[in-house]
N, C-alpha and C. Protein backbone atom coordinates (compact mmCIF):
# COMPACT_ATOMS: atom_id res chain seq x y z
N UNK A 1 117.61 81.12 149.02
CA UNK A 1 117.63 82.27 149.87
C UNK A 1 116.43 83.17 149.52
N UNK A 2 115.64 83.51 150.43
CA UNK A 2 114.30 84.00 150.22
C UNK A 2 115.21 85.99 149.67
N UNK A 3 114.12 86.44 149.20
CA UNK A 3 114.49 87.99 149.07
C UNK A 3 114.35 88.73 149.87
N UNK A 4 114.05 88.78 151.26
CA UNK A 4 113.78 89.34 152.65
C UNK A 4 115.42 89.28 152.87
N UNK A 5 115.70 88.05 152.56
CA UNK A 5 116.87 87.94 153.35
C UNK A 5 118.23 88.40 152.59
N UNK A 6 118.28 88.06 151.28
CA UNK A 6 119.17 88.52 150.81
C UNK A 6 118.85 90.38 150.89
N UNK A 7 117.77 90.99 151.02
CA UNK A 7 117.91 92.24 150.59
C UNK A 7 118.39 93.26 152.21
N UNK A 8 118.39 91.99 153.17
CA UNK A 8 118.90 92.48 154.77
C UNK A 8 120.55 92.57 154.50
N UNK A 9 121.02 91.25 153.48
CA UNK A 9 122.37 91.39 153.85
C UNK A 9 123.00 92.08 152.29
N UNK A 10 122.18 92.94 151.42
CA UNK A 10 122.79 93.86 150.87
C UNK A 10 122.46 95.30 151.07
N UNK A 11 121.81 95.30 152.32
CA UNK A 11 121.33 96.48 153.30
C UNK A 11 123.17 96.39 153.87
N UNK A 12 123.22 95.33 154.95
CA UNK A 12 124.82 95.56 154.71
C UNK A 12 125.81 95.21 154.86
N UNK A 13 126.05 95.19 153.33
CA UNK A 13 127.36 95.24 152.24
C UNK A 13 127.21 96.89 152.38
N UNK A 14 125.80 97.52 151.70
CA UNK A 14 125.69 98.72 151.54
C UNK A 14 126.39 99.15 152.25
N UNK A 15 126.22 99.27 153.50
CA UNK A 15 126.71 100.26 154.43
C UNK A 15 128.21 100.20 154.91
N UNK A 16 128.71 98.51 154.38
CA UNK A 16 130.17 98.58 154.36
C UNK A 16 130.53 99.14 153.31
N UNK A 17 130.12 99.48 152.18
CA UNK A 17 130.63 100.01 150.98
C UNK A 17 130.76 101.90 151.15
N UNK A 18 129.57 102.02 151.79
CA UNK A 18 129.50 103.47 152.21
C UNK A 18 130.35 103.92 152.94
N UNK A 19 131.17 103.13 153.84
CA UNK A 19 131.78 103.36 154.99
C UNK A 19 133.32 103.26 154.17
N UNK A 20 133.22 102.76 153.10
CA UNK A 20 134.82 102.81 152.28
C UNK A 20 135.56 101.70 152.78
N UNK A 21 134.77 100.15 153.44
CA UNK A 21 135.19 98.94 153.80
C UNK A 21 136.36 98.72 152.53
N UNK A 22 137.06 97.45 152.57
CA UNK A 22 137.88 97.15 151.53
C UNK A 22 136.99 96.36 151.06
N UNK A 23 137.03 96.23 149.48
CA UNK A 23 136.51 94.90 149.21
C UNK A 23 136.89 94.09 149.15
N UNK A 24 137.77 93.48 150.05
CA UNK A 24 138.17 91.90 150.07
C UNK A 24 137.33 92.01 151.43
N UNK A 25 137.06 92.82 152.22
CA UNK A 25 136.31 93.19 153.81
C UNK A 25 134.74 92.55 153.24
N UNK A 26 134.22 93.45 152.08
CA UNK A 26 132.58 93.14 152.00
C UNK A 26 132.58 91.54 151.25
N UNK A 27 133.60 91.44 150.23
CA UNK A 27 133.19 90.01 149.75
C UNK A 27 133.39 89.00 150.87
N UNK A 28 134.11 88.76 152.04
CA UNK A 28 134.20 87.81 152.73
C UNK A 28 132.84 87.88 153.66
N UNK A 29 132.38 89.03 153.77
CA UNK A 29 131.01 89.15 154.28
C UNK A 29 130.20 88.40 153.70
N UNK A 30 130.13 88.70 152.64
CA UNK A 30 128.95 88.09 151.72
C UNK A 30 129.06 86.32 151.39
N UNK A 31 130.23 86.22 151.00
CA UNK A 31 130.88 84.78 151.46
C UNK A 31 130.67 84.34 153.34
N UNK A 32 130.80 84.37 154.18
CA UNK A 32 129.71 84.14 155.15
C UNK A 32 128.54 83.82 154.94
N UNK A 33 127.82 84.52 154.48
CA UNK A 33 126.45 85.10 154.49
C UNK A 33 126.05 83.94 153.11
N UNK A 34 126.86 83.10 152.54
CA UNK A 34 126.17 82.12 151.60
C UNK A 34 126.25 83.05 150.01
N UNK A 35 127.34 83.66 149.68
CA UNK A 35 127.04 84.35 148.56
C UNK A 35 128.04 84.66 147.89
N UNK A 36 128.29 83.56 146.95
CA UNK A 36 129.31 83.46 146.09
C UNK A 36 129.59 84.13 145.03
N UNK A 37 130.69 84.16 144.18
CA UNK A 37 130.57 84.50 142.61
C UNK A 37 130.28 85.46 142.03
N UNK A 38 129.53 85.67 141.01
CA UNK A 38 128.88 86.37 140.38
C UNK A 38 127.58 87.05 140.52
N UNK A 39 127.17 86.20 141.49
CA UNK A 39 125.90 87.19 142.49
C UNK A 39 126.78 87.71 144.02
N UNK A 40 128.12 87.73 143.87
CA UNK A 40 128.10 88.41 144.91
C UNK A 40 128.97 89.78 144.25
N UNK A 41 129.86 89.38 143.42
CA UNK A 41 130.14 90.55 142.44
C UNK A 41 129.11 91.50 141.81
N UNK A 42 128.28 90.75 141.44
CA UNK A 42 127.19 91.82 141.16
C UNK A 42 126.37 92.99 142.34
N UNK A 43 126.02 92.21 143.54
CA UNK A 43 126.11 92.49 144.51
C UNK A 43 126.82 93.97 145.36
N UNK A 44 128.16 93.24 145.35
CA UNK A 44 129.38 94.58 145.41
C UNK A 44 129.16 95.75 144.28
N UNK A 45 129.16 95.46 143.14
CA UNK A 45 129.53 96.65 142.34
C UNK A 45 127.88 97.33 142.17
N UNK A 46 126.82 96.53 142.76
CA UNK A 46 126.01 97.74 142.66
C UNK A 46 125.97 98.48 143.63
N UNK A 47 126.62 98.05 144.99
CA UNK A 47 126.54 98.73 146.03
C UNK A 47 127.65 100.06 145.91
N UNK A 48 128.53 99.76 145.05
CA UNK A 48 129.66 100.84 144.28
C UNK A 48 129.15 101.65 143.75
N UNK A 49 128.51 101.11 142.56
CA UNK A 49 127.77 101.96 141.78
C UNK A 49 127.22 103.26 142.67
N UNK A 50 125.91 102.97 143.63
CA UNK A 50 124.89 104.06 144.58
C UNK A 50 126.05 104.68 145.13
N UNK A 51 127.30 104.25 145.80
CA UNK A 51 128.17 105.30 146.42
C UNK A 51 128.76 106.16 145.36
N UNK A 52 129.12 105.79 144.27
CA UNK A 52 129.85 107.02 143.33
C UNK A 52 128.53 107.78 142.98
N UNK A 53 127.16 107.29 142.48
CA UNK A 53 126.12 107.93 142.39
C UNK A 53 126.23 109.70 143.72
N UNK A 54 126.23 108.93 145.05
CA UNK A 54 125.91 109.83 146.25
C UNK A 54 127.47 110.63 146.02
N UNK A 55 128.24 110.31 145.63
CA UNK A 55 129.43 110.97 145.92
C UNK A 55 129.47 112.44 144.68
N UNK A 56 128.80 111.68 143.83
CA UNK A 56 128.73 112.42 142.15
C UNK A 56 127.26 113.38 142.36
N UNK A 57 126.31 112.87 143.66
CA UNK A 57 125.46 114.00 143.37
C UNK A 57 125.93 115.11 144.54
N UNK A 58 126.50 114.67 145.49
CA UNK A 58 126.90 115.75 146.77
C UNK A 58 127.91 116.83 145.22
N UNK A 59 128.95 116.50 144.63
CA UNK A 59 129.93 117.38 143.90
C UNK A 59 128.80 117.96 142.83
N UNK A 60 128.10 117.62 142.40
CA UNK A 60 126.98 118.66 141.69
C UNK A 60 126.55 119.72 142.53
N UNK A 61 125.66 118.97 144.05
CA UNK A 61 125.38 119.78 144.32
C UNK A 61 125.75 121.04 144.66
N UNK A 62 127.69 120.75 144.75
CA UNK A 62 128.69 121.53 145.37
C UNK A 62 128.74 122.66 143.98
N UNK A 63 129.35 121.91 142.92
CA UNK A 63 129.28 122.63 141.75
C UNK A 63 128.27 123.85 141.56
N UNK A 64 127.06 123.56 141.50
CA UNK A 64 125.25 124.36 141.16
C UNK A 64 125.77 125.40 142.11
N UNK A 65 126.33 125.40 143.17
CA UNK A 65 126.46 126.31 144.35
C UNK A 65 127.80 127.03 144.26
N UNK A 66 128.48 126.75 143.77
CA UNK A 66 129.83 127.72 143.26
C UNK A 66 129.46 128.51 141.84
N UNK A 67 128.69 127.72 141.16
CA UNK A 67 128.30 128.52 139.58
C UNK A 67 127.64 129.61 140.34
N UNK A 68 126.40 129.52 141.33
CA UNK A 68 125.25 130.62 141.57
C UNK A 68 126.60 131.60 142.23
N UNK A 69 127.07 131.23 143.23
CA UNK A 69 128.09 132.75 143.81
C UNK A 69 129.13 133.16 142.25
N UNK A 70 129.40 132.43 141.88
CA UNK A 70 130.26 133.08 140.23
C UNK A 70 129.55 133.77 139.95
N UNK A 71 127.98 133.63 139.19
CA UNK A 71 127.14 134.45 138.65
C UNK A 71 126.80 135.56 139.51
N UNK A 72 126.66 135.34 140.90
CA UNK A 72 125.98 136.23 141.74
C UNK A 72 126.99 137.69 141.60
N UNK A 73 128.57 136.93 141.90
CA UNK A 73 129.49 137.91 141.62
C UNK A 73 129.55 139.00 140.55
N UNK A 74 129.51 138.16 139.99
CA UNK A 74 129.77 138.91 138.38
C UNK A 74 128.52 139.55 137.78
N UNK A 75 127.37 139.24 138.09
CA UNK A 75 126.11 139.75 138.20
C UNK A 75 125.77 141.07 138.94
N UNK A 76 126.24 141.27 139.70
CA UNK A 76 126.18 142.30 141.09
C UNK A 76 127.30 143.15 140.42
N UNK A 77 128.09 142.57 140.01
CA UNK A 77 129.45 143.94 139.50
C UNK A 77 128.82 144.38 138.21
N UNK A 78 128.10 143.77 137.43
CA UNK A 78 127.82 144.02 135.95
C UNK A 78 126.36 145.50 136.44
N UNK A 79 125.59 144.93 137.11
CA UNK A 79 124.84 145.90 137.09
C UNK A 79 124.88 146.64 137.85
N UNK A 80 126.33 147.17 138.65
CA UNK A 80 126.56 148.30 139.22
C UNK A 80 127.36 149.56 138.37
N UNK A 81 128.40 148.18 137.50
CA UNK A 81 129.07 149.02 136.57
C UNK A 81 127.70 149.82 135.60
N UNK A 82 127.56 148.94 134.96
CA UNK A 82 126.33 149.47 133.94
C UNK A 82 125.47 150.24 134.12
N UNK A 83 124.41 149.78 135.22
CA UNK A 83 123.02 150.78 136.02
C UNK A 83 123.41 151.90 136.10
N UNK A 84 124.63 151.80 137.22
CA UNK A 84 124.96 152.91 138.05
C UNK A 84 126.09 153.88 137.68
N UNK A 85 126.85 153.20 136.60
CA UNK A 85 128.06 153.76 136.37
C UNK A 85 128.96 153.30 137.17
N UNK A 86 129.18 153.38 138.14
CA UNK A 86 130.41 153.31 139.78
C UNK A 86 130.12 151.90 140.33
N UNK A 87 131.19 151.81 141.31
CA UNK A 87 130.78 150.53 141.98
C UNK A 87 131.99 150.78 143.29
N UNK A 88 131.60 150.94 144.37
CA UNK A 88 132.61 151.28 145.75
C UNK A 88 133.51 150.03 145.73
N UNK A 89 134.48 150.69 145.94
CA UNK A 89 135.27 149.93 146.89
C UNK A 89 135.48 148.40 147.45
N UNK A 90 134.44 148.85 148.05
CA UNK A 90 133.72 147.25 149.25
C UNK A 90 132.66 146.39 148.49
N UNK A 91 131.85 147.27 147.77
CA UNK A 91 131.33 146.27 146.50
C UNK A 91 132.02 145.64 145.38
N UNK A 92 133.14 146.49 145.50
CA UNK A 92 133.98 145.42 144.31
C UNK A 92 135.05 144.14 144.91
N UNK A 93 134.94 144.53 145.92
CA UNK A 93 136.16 143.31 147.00
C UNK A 93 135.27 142.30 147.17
N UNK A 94 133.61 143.07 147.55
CA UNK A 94 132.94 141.64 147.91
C UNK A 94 132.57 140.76 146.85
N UNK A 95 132.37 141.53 145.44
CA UNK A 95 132.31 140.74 144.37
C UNK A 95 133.51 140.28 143.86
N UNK A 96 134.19 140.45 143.82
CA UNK A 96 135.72 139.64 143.78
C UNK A 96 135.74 138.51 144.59
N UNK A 97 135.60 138.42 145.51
CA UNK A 97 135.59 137.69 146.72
C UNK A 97 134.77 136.37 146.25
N UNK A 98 133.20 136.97 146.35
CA UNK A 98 132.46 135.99 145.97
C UNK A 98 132.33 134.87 144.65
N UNK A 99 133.14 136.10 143.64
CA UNK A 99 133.17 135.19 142.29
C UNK A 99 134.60 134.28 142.89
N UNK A 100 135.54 134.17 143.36
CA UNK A 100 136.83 133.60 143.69
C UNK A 100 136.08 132.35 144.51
N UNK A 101 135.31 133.01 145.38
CA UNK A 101 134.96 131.43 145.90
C UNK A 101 134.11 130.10 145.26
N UNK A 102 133.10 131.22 144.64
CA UNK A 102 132.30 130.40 143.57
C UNK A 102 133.40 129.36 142.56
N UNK A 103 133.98 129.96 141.95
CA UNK A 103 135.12 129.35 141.15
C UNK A 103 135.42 128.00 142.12
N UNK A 104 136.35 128.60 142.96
CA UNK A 104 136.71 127.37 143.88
C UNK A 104 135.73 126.12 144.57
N UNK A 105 134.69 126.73 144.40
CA UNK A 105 133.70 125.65 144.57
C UNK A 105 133.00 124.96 143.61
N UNK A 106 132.90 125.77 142.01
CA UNK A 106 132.39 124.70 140.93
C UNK A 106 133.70 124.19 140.91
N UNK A 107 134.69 124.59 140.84
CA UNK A 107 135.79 123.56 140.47
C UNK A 107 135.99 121.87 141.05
N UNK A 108 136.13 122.18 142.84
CA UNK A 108 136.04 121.28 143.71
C UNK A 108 134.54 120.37 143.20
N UNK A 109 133.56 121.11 142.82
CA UNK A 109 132.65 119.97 142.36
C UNK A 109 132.55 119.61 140.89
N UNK A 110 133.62 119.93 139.87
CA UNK A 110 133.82 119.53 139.12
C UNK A 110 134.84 117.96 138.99
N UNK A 111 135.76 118.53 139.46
CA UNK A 111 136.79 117.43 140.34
C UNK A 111 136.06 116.16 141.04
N UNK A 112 135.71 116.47 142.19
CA UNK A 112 134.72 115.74 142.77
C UNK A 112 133.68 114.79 141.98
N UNK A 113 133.34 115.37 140.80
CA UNK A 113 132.36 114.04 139.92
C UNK A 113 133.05 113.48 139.07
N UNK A 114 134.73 114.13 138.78
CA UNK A 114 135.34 113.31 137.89
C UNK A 114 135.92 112.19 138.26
N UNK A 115 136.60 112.41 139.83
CA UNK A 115 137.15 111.29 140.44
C UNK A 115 136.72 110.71 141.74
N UNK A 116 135.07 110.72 141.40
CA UNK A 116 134.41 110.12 142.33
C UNK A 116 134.17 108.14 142.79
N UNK A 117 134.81 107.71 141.19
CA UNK A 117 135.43 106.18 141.53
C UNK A 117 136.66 106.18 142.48
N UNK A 118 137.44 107.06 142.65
CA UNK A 118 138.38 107.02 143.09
C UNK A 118 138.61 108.04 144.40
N UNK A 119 137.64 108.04 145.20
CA UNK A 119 137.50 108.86 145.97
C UNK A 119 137.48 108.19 147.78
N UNK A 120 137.97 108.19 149.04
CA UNK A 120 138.39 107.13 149.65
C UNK A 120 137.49 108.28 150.84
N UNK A 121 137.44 107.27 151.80
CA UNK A 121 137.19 107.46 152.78
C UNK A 121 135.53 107.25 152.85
N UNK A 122 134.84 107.52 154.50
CA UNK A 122 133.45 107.51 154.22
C UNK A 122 132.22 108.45 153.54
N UNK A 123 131.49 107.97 152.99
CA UNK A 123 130.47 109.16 152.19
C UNK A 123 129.76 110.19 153.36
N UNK A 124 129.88 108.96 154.98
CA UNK A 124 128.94 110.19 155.90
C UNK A 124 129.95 111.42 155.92
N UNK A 125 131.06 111.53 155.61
CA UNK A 125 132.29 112.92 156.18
C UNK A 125 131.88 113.39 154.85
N UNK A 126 131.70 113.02 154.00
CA UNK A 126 131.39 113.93 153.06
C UNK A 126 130.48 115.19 152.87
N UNK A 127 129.33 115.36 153.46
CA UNK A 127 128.33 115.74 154.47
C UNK A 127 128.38 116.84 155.22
């Protein structure tokens, strides 16, 4: 099997793997396609591998973006208390607010990279 060709039909497996196919779905593919064994296991689990990769960098990226509103929160209240002495009302709800969501969002991308082997459905909804 030339490498043109095998690298068309782990173009896609890929995209059945991305799509959260079963794998008894992609190995019978690949079995079609002339590709038995241990090169087709290998095959599958690297195409696993790049999806928990994409799944583990979307929950970082989610994470990096809940830490900055945490900090932003708590940042914005620190140097109103301090600078200014005071801090209104509506500046303290919105920094409340914002650190609560931040939280909830490093968390969800904490979560998200821990049980990103185990994570179902397709990577495009992830998105």
């Amino acid at each position: 099997m030339t490498p043109e060709h095998e690298q068309r039909i782990y173009q896609i497996i890929h995209r059945m793997v991305i799509w959260d196919e079963s794998r008894e779905n992609v190995l019978a593919k690949l079995v079609v396609n002339g590709i038995t064994g241990p090169q087709a296991e290998a095959m599958y689990a690297r195409a696993q591998a790049e999806r928990i990769a994409g799944l583990r960098g979307n929950a970082v990226r989610q994470g990096l973006a809940g830490w900055f509103l945490m900090t932003a929160g708590i940042g914005v209240f620190y140097a109103f208390w301090e600078w200014f002495g005071d801090i209104t009302r509506a500046l303290l709800i919105l920094c409340f607010v914002t650190t609560v969501i931040g939280f909830w969002k490093a968390t969800e991308g904490v979560l998200g990279y821990l049980f990103a082997p185990t994570k179902r459905g397709s990577l495009a909804d992830e998105e």
